[in-house]
C-alpha atoms as a PDB file:
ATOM      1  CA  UNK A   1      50.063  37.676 -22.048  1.00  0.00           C
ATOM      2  CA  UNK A   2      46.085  38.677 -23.197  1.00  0.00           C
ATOM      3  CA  UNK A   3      47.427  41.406 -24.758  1.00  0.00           C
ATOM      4  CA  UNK A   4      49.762  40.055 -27.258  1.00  0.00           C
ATOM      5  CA  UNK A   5      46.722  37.245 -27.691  1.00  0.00           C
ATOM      6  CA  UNK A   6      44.722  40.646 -28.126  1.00  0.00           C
ATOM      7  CA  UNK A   7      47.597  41.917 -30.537  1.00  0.00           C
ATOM      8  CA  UNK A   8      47.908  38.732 -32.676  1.00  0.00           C
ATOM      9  CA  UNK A   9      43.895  38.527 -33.119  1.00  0.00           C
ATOM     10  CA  UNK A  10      43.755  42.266 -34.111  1.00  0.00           C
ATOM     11  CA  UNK A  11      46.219  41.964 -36.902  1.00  0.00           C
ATOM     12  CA  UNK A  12      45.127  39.009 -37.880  1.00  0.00           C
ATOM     13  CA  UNK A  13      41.679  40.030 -38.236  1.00  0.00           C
ATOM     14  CA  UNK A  14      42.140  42.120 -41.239  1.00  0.00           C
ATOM     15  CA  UNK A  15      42.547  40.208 -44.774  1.00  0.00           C
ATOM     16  CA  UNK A  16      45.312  42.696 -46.240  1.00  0.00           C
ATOM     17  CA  UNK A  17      47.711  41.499 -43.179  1.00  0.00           C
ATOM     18  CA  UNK A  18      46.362  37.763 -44.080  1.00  0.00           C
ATOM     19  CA  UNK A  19      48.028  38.375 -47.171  1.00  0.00           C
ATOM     20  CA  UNK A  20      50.677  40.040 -45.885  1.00  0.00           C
ATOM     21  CA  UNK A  21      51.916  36.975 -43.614  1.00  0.00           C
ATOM     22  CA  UNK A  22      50.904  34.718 -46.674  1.00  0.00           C
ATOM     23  CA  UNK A  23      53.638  36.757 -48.855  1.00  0.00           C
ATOM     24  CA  UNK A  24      56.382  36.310 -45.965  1.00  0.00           C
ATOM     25  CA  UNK A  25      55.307  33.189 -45.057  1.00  0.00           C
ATOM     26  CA  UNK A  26      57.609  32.880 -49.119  1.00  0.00           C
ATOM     27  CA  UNK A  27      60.559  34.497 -47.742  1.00  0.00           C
ATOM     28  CA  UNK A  28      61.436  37.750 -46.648  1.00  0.00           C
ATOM     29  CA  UNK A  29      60.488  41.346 -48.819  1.00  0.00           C
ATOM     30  CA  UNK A  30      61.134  44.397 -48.705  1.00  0.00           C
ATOM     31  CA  UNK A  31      58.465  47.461 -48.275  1.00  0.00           C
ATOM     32  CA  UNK A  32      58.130  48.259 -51.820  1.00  0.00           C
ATOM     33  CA  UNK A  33      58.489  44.337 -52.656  1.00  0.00           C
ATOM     34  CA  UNK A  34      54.978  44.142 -50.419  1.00  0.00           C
ATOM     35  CA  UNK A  35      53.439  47.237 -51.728  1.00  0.00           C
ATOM     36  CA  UNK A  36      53.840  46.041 -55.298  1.00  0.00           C
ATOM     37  CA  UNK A  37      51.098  43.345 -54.376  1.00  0.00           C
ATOM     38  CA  UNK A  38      48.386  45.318 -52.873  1.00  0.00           C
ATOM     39  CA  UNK A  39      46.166  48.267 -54.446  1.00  0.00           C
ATOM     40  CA  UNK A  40      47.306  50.309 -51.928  1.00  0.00           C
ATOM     41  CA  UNK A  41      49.509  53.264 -50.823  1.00  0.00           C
ATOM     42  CA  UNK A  42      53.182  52.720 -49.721  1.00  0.00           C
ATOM     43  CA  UNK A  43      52.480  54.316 -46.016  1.00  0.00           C
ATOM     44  CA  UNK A  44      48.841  52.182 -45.899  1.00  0.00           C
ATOM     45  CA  UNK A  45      51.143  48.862 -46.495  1.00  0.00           C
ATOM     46  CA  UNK A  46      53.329  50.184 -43.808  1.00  0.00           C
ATOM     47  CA  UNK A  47      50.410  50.893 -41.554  1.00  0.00           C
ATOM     48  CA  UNK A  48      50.028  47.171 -41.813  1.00  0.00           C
ATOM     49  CA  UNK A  49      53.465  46.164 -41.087  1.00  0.00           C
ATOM     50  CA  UNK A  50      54.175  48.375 -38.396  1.00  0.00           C
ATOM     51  CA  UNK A  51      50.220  46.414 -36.843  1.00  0.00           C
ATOM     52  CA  UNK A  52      51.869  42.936 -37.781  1.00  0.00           C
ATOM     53  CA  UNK A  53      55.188  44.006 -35.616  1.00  0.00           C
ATOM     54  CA  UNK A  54      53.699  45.420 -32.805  1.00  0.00           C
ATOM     55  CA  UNK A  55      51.485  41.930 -32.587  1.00  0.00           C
ATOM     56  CA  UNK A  56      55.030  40.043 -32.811  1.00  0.00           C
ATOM     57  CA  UNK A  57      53.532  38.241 -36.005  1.00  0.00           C
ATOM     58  CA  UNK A  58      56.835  40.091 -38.128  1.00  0.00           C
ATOM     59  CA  UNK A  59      60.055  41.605 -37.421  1.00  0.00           C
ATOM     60  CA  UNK A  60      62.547  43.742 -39.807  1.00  0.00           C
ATOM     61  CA  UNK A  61      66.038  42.556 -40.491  1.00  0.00           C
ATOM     62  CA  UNK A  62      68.634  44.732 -40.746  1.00  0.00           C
ATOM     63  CA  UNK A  63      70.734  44.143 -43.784  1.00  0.00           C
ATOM     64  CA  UNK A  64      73.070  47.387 -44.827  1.00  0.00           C
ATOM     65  CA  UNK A  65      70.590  49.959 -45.964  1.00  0.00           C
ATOM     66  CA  UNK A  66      67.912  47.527 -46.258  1.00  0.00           C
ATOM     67  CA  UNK A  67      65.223  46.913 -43.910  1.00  0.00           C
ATOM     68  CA  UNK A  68      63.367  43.896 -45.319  1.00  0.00           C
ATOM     69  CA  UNK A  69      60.213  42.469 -43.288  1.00  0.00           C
ATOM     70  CA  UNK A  70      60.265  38.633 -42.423  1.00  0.00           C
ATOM     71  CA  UNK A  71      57.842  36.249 -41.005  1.00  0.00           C
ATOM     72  CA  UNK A  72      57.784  35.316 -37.165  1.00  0.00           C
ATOM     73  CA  UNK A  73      56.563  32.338 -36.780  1.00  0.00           C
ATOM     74  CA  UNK A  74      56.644  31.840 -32.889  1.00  0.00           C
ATOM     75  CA  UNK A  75      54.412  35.093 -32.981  1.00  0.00           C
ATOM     76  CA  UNK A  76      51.473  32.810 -33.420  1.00  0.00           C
ATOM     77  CA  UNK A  77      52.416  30.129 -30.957  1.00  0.00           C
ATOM     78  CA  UNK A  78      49.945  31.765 -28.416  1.00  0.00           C
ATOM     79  CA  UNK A  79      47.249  32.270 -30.507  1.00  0.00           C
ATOM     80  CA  UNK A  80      47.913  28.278 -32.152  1.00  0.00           C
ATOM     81  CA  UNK A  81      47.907  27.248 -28.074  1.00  0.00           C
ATOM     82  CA  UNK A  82      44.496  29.678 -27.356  1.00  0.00           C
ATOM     83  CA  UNK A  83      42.877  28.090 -30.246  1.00  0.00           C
ATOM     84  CA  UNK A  84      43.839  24.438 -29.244  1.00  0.00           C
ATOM     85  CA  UNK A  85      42.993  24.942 -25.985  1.00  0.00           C
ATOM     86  CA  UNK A  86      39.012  26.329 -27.347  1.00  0.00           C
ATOM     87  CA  UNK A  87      39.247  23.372 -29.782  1.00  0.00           C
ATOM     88  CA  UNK A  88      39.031  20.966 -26.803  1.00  0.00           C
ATOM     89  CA  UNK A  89      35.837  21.649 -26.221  1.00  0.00           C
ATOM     90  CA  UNK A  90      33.836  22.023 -29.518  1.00  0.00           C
ATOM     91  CA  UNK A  91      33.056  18.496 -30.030  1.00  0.00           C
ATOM     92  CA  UNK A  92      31.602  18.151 -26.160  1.00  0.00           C
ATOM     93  CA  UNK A  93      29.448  21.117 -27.803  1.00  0.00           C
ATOM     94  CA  UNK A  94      28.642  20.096 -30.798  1.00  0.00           C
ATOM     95  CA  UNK A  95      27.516  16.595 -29.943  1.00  0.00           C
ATOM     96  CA  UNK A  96      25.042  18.789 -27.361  1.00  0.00           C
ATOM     97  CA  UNK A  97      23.562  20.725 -30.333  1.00  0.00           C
ATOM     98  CA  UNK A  98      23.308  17.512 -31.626  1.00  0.00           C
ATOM     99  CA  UNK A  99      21.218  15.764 -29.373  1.00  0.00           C
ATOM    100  CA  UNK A 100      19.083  18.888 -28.866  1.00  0.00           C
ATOM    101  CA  UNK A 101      18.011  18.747 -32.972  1.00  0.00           C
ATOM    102  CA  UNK A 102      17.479  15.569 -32.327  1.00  0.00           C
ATOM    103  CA  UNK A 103      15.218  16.219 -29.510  1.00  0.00           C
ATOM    104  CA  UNK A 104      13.054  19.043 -31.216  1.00  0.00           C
ATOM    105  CA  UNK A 105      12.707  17.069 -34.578  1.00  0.00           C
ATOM    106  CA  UNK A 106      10.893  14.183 -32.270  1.00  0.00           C
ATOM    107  CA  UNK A 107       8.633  17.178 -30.756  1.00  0.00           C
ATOM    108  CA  UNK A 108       5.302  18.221 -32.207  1.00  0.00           C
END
């Protein structure tokens, strides 16, 4: 389970697969379709893809000769539930740091 939390991260980490998922999140597209958006090679693009499958974030549909790219969107449920679960504790912390500025602003 850490490693497709490990997966998801990874991909998501770089800003061409950002945009990637941002242009599915529109509807499916093929290869070419995605390539035509980015200042990139063909193969780099699929570089990306093949990343953003492996981390579950995409999958390819199978439609005659066609292999478009689509959006998964349960791909990111573990990563959404990591994130909440971190989120929990963030105001505990930051009302801490908080009181501890407060603190060394009353100090001399």
């Amino acid at each position: 389970m850490n490693e497709s939390l490990d997966l998801a991260f990874a991909a998501l980490a770089d800003p061409t697969r950002r945009a990637i998922l941002a242009q599915l999140a529109q509807g499916e597209a093929s290869v070419s379709a995605i390539a035509a958006q980015f200042p990139i090679s063909q193969p780099a693009v699929s570089r990306h893809l093949r990343v953003l499958e492996e981390a579950g974030l995409i999958e390819t549909a199978q439609q005659g000769q066609s292999r478009p790219r689509r959006l998964k969107p349960e791909g990111l449920d573990r990563a959404q539930q990591f994130l909440a679960e971190m989120a929990r504790y963030w105001p505990d912390r930051l009302d801490r740091l908080a009181q501890f500025l407060d603190q060394q602003k009353d100090q001399p």
